[in-house]
Protein backbone atom coordinates (compact mmCIF):
# COMPACT_ATOMS: atom_id res chain seq x y z
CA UNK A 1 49.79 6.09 6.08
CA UNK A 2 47.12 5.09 8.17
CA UNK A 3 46.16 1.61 8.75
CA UNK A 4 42.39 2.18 6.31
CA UNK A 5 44.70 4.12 3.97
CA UNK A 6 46.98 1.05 4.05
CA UNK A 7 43.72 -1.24 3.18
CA UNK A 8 42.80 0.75 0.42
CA UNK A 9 46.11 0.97 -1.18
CA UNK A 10 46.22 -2.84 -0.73
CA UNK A 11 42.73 -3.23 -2.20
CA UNK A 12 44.18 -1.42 -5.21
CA UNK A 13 47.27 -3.15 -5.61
CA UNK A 14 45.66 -6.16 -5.85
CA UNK A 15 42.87 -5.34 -8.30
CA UNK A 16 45.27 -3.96 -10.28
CA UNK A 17 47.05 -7.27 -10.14
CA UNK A 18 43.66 -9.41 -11.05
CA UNK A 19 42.91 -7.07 -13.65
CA UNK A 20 46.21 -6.96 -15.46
CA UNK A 21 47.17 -10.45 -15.12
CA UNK A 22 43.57 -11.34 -16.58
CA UNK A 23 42.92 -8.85 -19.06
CA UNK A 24 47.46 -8.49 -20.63
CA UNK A 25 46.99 -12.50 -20.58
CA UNK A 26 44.44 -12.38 -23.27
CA UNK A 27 46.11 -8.61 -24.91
CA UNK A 28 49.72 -11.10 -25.34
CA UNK A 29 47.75 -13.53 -26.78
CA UNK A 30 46.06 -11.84 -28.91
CA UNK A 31 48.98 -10.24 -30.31
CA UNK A 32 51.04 -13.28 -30.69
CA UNK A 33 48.53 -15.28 -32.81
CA UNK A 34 49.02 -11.42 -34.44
CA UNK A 35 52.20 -12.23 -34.98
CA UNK A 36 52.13 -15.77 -36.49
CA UNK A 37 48.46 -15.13 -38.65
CA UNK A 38 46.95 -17.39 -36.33
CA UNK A 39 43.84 -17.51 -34.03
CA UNK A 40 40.51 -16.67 -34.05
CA UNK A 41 38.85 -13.72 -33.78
CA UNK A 42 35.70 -15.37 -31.72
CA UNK A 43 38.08 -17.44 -29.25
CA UNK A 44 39.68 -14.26 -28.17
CA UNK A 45 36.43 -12.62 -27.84
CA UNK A 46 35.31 -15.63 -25.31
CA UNK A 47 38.74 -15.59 -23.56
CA UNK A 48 38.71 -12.01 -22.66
CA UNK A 49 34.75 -12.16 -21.83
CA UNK A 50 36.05 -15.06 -19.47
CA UNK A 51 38.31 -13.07 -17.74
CA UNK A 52 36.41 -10.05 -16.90
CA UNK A 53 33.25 -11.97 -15.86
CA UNK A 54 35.98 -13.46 -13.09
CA UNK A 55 36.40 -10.30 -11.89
CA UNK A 56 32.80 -8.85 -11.75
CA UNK A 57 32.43 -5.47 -10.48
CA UNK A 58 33.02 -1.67 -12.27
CA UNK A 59 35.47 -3.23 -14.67
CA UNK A 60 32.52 -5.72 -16.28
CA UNK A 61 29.94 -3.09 -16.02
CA UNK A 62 32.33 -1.11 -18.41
CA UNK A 63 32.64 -3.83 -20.63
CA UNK A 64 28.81 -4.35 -21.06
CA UNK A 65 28.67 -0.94 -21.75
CA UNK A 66 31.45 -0.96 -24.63
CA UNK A 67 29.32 -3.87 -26.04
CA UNK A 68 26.04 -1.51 -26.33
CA UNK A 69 28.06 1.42 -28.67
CA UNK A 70 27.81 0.26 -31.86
CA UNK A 71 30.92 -0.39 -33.61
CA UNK A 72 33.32 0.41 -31.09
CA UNK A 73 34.02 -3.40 -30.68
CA UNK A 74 33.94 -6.33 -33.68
CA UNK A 75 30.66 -8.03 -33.87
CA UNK A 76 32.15 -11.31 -32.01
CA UNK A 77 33.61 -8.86 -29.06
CA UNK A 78 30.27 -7.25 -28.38
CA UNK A 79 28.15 -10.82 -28.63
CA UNK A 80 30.73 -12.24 -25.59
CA UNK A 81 30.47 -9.37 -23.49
CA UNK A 82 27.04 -8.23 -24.30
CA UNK A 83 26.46 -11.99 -22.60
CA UNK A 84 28.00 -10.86 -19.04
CA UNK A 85 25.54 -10.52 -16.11
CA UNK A 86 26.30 -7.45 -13.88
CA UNK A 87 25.51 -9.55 -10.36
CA UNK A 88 28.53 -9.21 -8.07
CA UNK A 89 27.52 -11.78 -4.67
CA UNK A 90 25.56 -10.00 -2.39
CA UNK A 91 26.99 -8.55 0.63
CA UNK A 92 25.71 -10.40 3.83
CA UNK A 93 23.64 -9.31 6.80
CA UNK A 94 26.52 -8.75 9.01
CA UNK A 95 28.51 -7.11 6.59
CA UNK A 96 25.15 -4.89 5.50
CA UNK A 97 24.79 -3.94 9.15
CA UNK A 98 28.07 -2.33 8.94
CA UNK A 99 27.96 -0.46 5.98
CA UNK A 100 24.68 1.31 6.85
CA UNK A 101 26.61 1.90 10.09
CA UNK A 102 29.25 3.96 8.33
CA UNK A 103 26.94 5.32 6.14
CA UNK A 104 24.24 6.74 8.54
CA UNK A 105 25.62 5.90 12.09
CA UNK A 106 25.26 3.20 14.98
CA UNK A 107 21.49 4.19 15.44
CA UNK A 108 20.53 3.55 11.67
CA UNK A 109 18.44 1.12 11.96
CA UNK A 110 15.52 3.16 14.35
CA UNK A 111 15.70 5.83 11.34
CA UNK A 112 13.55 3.09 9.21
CA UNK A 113 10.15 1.37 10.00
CA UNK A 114 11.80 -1.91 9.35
CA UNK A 115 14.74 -3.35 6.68
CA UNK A 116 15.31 -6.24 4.82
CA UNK A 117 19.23 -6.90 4.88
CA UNK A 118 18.72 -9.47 2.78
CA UNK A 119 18.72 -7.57 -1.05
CA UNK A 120 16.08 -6.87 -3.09
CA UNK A 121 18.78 -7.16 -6.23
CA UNK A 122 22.52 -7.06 -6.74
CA UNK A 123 24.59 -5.42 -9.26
CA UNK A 124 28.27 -4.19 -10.28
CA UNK A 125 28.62 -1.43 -8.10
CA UNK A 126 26.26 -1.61 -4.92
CA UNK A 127 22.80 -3.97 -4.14
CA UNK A 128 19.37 -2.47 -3.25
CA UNK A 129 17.45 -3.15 -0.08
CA UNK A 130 13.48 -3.10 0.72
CA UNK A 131 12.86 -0.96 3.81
CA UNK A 132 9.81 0.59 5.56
CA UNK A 133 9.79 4.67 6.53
CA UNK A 134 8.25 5.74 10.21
CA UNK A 135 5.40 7.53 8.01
CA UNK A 136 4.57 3.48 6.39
CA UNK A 137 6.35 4.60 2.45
CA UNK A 138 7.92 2.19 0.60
CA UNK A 139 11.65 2.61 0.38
CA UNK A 140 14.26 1.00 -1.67
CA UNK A 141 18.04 2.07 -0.35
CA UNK A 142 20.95 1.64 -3.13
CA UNK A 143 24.03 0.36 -0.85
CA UNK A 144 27.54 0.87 -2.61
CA UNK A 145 30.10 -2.55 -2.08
CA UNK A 146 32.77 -1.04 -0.02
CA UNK A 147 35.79 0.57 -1.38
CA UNK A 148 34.73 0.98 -4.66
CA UNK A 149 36.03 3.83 -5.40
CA UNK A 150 39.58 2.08 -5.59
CA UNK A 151 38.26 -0.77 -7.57
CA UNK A 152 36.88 1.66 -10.06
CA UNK A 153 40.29 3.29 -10.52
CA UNK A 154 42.15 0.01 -10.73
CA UNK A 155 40.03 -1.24 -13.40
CA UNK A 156 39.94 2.56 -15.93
CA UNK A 157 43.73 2.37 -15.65
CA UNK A 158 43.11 -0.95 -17.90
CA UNK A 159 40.23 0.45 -19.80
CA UNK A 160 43.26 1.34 -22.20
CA UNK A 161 43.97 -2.30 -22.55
CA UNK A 162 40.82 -3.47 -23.80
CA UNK A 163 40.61 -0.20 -26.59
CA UNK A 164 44.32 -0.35 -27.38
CA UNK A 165 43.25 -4.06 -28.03
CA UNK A 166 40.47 -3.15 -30.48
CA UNK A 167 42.38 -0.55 -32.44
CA UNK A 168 45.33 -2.91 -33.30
CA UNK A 169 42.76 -5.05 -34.85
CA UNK A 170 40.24 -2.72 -36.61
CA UNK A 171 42.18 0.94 -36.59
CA UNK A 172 38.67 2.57 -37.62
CA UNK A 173 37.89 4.58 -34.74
CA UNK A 174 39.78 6.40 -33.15
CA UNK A 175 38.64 5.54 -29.00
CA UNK A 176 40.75 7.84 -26.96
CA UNK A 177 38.15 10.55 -26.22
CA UNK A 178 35.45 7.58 -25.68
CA UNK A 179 37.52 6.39 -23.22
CA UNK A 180 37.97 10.04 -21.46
CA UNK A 181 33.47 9.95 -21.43
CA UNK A 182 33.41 6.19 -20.14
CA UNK A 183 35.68 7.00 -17.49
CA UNK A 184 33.56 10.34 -16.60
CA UNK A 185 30.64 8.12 -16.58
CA UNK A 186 31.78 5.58 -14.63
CA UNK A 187 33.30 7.98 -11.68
CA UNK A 188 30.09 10.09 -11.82
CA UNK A 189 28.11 6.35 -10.92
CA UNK A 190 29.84 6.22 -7.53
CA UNK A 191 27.89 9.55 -6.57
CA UNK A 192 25.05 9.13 -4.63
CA UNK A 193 24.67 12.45 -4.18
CA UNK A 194 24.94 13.40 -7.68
CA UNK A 195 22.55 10.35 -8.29
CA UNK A 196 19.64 12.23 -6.31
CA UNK A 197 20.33 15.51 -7.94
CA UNK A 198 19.77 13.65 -11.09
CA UNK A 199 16.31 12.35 -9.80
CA UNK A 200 15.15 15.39 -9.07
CA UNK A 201 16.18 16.78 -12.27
CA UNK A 202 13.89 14.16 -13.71
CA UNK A 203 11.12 14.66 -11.69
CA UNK A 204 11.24 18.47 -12.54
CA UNK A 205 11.71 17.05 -16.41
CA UNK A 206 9.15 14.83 -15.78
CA UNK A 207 6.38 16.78 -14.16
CA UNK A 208 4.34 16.98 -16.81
CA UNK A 209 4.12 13.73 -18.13
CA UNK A 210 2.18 11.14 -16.55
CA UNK A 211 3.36 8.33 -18.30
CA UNK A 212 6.40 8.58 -16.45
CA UNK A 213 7.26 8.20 -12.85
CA UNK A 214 9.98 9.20 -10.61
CA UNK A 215 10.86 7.89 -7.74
CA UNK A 216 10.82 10.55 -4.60
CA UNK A 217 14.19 10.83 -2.34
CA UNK A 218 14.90 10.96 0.65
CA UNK A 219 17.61 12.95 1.51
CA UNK A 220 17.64 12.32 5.48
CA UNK A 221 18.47 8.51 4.70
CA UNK A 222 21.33 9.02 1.74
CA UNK A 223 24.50 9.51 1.56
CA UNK A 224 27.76 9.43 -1.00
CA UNK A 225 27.29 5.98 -0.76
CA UNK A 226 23.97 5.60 -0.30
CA UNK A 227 20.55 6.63 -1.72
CA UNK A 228 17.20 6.23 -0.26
CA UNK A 229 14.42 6.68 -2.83
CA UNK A 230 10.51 5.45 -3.16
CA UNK A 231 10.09 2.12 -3.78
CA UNK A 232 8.33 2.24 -6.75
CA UNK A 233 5.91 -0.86 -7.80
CA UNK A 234 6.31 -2.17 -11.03
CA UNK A 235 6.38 -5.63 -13.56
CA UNK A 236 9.46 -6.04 -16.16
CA UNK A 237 8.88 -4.44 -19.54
CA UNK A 238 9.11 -7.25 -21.17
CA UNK A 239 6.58 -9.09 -19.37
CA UNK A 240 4.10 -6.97 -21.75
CA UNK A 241 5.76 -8.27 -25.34
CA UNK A 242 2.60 -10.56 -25.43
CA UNK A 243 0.46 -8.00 -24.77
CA UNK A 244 -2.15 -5.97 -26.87
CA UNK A 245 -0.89 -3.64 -29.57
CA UNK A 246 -2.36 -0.85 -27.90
CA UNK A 247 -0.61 -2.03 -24.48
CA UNK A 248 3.20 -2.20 -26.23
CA UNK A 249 2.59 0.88 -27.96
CA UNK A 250 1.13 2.66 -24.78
CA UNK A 251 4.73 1.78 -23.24
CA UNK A 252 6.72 2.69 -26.21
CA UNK A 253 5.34 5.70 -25.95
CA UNK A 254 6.34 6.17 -22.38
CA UNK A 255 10.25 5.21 -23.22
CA UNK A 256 9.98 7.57 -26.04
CA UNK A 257 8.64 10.78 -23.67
CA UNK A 258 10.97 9.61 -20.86
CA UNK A 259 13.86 9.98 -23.22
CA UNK A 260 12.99 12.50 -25.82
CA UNK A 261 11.39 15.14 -23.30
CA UNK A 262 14.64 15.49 -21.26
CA UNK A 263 16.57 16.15 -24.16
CA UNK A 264 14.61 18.38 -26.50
CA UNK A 265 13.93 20.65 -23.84
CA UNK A 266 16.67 20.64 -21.16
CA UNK A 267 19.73 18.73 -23.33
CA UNK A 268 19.60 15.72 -20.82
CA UNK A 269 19.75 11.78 -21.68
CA UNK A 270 19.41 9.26 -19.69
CA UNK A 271 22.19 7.27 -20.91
CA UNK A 272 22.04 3.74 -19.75
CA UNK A 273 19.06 2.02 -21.80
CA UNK A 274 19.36 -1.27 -19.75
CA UNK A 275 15.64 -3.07 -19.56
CA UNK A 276 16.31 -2.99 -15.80
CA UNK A 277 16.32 0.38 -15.43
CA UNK A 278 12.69 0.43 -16.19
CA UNK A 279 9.64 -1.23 -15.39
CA UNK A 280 5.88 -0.62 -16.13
CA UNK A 281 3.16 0.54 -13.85
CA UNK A 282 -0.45 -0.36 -14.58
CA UNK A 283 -3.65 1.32 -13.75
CA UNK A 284 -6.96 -0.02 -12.19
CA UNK A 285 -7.63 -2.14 -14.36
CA UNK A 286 -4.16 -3.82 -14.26
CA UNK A 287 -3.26 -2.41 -17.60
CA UNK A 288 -0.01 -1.73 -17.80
CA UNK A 289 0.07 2.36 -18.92
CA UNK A 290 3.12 3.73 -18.42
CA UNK A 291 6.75 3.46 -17.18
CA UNK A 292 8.84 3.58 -13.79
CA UNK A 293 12.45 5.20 -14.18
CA UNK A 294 14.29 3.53 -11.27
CA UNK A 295 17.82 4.45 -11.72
CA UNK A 296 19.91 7.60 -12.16
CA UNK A 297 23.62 6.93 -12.37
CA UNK A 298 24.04 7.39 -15.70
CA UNK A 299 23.17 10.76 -16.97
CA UNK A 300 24.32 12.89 -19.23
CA UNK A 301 24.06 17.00 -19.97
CA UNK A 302 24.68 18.53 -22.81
CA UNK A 303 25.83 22.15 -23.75
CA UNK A 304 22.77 23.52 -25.70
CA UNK A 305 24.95 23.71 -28.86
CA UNK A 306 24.71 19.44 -28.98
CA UNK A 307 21.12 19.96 -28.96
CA UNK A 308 21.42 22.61 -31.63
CA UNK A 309 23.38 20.10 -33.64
CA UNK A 310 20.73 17.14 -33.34
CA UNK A 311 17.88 19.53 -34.61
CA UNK A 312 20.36 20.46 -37.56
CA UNK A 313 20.93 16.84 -38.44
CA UNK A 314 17.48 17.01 -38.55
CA UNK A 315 16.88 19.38 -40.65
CA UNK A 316 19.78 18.99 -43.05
CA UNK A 317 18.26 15.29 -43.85
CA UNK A 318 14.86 16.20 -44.07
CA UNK A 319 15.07 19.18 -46.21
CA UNK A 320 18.77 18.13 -48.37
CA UNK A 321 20.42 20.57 -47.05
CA UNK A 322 24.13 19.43 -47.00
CA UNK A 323 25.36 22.40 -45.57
CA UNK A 324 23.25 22.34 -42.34
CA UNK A 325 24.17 18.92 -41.58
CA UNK A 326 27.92 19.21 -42.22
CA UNK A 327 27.46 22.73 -39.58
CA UNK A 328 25.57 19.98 -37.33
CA UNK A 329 28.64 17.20 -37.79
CA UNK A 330 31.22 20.12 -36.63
CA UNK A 331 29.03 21.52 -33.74
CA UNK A 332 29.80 18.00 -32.40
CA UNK A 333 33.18 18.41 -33.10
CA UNK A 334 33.70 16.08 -35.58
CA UNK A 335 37.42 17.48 -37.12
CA UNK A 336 38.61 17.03 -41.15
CA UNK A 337 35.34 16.53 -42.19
CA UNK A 338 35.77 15.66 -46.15
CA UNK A 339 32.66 15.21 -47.94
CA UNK A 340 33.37 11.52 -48.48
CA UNK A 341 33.80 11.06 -44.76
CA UNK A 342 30.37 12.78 -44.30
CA UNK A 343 28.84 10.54 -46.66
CA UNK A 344 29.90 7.67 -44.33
CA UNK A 345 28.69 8.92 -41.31
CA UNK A 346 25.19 10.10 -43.09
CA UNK A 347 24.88 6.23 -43.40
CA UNK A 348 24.63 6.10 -39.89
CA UNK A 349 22.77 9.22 -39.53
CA UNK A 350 20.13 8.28 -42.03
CA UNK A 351 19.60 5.26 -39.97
CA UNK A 352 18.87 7.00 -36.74
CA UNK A 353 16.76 9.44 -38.08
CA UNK A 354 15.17 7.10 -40.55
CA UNK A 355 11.87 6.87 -38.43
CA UNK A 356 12.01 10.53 -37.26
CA UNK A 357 12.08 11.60 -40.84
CA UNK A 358 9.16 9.34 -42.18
CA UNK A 359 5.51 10.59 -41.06
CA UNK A 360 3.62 7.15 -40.62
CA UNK A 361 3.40 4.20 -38.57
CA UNK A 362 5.87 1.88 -38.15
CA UNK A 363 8.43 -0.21 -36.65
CA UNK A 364 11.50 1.62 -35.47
CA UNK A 365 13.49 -0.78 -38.12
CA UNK A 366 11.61 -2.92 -40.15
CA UNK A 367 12.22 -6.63 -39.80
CA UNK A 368 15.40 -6.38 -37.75
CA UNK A 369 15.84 -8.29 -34.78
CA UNK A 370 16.38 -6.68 -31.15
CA UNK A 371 19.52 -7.95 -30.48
CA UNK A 372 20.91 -6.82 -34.55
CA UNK A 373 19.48 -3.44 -34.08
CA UNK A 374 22.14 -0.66 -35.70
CA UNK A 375 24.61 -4.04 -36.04
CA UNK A 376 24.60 -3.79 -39.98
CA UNK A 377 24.59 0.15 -40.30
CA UNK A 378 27.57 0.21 -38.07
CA UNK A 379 29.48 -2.67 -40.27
CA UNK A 380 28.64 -0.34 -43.45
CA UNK A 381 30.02 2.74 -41.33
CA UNK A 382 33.01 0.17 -40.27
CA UNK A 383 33.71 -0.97 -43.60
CA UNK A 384 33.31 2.41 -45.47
CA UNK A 385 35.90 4.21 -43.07
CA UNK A 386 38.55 1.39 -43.06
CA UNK A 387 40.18 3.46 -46.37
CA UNK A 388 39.58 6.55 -44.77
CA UNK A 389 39.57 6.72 -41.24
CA UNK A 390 40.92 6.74 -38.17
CA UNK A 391 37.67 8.47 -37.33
CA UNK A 392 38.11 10.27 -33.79
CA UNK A 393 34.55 10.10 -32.26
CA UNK A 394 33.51 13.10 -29.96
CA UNK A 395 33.09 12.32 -26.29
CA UNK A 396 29.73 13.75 -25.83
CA UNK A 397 28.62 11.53 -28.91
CA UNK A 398 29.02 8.92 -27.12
CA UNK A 399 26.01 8.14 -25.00
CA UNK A 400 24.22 10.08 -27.34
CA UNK A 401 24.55 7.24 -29.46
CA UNK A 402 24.22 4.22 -27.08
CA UNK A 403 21.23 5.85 -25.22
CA UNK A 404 19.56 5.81 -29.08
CA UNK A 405 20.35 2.26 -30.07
CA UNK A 406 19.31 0.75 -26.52
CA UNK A 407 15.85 2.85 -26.99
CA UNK A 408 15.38 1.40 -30.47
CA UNK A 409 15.79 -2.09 -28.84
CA UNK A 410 13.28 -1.55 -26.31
CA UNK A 411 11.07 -0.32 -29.26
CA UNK A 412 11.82 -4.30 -31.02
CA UNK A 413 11.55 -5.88 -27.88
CA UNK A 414 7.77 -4.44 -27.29
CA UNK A 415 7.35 -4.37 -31.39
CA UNK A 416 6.04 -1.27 -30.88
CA UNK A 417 4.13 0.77 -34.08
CA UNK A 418 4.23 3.90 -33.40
CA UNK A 419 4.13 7.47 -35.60
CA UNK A 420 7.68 8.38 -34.62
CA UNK A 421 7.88 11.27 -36.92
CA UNK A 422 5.10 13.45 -35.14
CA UNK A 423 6.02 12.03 -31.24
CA UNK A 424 9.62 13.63 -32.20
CA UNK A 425 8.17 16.74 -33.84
CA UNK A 426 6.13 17.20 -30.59
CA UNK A 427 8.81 16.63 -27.96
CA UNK A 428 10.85 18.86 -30.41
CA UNK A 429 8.44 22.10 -30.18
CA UNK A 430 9.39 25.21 -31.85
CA UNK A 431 12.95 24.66 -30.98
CA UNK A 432 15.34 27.50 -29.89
CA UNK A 433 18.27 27.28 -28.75
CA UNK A 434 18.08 30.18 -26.40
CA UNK A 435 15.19 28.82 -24.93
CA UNK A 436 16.72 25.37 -23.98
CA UNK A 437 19.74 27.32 -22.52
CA UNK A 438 17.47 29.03 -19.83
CA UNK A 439 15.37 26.44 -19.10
CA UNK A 440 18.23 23.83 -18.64
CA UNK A 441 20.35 26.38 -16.33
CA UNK A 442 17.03 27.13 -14.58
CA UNK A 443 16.57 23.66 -13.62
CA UNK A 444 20.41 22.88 -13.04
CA UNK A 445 20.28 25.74 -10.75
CA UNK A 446 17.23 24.41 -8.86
CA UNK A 447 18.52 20.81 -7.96
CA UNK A 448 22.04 22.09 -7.20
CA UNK A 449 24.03 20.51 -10.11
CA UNK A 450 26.73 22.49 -12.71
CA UNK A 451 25.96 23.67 -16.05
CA UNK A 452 28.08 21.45 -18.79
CA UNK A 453 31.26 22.72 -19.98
């Protein structure tokens, strides 16, 4: 073994360590006060948010992300560790000079106009940097923390704590195959190089809508571990909530292209909704008029059949037709499907689709809060299947679903009114699924990423 092998296997060993000793301390808890028919359900929610926030890093950013799918943790688990901030401590200057080093060589620094080694922003799995190109563009450079790759494994191997934790309480839903797509997910993150495949895909997406911007790459200055893209100027999103109607619903309508498009016509989603992953750009004026997608970790392609089974769902709850939505539940691969299972999962369904199916303006839920936003439908679903269930949820629905309820939030944050019915019918087009298929292995093809299984 050599001696960086040696440091890595060390690294591992001891995040194992952290992350067992922190997360089994609250698991034994937990299932003594099991035992005895004591505790609380929102003290162990705390005490296990406590101990991942110690640990920051991939581990937390999976945790935040089991918060955002809807039902998969009780109410109390997904308040405590919706509440965790993603900010590991920045690397310093010295230790920034030597990861661009390894990433692009000892002359990296004369390949850029000038850089800022102090970071623009800090997150779970790497911190972006301000730099200057020789031909005077704006550049911001994604830098992965070192030897995340091992801290990422450490900290899946107890991703089975944290569900094995949830299903001795609520034995609902059955998590294994969402663990198998978090996992995917989470790996797929650490790929820079997959990262600018995705951006391109986007931009080729993308090209026709101007409401949308994608940042440019630059291929010469990335790496695995890190990705040089066009700086791209923007204000938060939610710096427009007190803005005109016309301004929020200008933006809304933005989120809803920049998702929707993708998807209808290639079976992509961008499936981390996080408010950072977006900001606004404005036009002459100063108007803010449409939307900057900054960051591409997180994506997810679908076989053209999950597309085929959204359309369906569609379908089967617009026109009654019972049989085309049970054909859509099954091309998902929903298994058993009894008809009084279906009708607890239409709950849900009706929910989502509620605003697609109605052909006026509106809210995308009427007087629910941000924050509550699919919390109630999901304790209906939660309650309905506890008789009936476990319910095991297909992998690809996962994302599916979070990328949804994080878009409908964004929608209540801006209190957007908007006619969702004919913006989905639009983005929609005369679907086909033949069509789809050659237009999203066309474009796979072009930016040098696989078709999905």
């Amino acid at each position: 073994m050599t001696d960086s092998e040696a440091n890595r296997f060390s690294a591992r060993a001891a995040r194992y360590a952290r992350v067992g000793a922190n997360v089994g301390g609250v698991a034994a808890r937990m299932a003594g006060q099991r035992l005895v028919g004591t505790g609380r359900r929102s003290d162990n929610a705390a005490a296990l948010a406590q101990a991942l926030g110690g640990l920051k890093g991939p581990l937390m950013k999976v945790a935040q992300l089991m918060a955002t799918i809807p039902d998969l943790l009780p109410a109390e688990y997904a308040d405590e560790l919706g509440k965790l901030q993603s900010h590991a401590p920045p690397m310093g200057a010295a230790f920034v000079k030597r990861r661009m080093q390894a990433e692009l060589g000892p002359d990296w620094a004369v390949r850029f106009a000038s850089f800022d080694l102090k970071p623009a922003a800090a997150a779970s799995l790497g911190q972006v940097h301000r730099a200057i190109s020789h031909e005077g563009a704006a550049l911001a450079c994604k830098l992965q923390y070192p030897d995340m790759k091992s801290a990422v494994e450490a900290d899946l191997s107890q991703l089975s704590i944290l569900f094995s934790i949830h299903r001795r309480m609520n034995p609902v839903i059955d998590t294994r195959e969402i663990a198998k797509e978090i996992g995917a997910r989470v790996r797929e993150e650490l790929d820079y190089r997959r990262e600018a495949k995705h951006a391109a895909l986007y931009a080729l997406m993308l090209a026709g809508v101007d409401e949308v911007r994608v940042p440019r790459v630059w291929p010469e200055l990335s790496t695995g571990r890190l990705l040089t893209m066009e700086w791209l100027e923007g204000t938060k999103l939610l710096a427009s909530k007190q803005a005109r109607q016309d301004v929020r619903d200008r933006l809304a309508v933005a989120m809803f292209k920049a998702w929707w498009v993708p998807f209808s016509a290639y079976g992509v989603i961008h499936g981390d909704p996080h408010l950072g992953n977006y900001s606004a750009f404005a036009d002459e004026s100063g108007a803010p008029v449409g939307i900057n997608l900054l960051d591409y970790g997180c994506i997810r392609i679908f076989p053209p059949s999950f597309v085929e089974g959204v359309y369906d769902l569609y379908e089967g709850l617009r026109t009654g037709d019972e049989s085309r939505v049970v054909h859509a539940y099954e091309t998902w691969g929903f298994k058993n499907l009894r008809k009084d299972v279906i009708d607890v999962l239409n709950i849900w369904a009706r929910f989502i689709y509620g605003p697609l199916l109605e052909d006026r303006v509106r809210t995308i839920a009427d007087g629910v809060a941000p924050g509550r936003y699919g919390r109630r439908e999901a304790f209906q679903v939660h309650q309905a299947l506890k008789a009936k269930g476990p319910v095991k949820v297909p992998r690809e629905f996962v994302f599916m679903d979070r990328a949804a309820i994080g878009l409908g939030s964004v929608f209540l944050h801006l209190d957007a009114q908007l006619n969702y019915h004919r913006l989905f019918n639009e983005a929609l087009g005369d679907f086909h699924i033949e069509t789809l298929a050659g237009r999203q292995g066309a474009a796979l093809q072009k930016v040098g990423l696989d078709a999905p299984a």
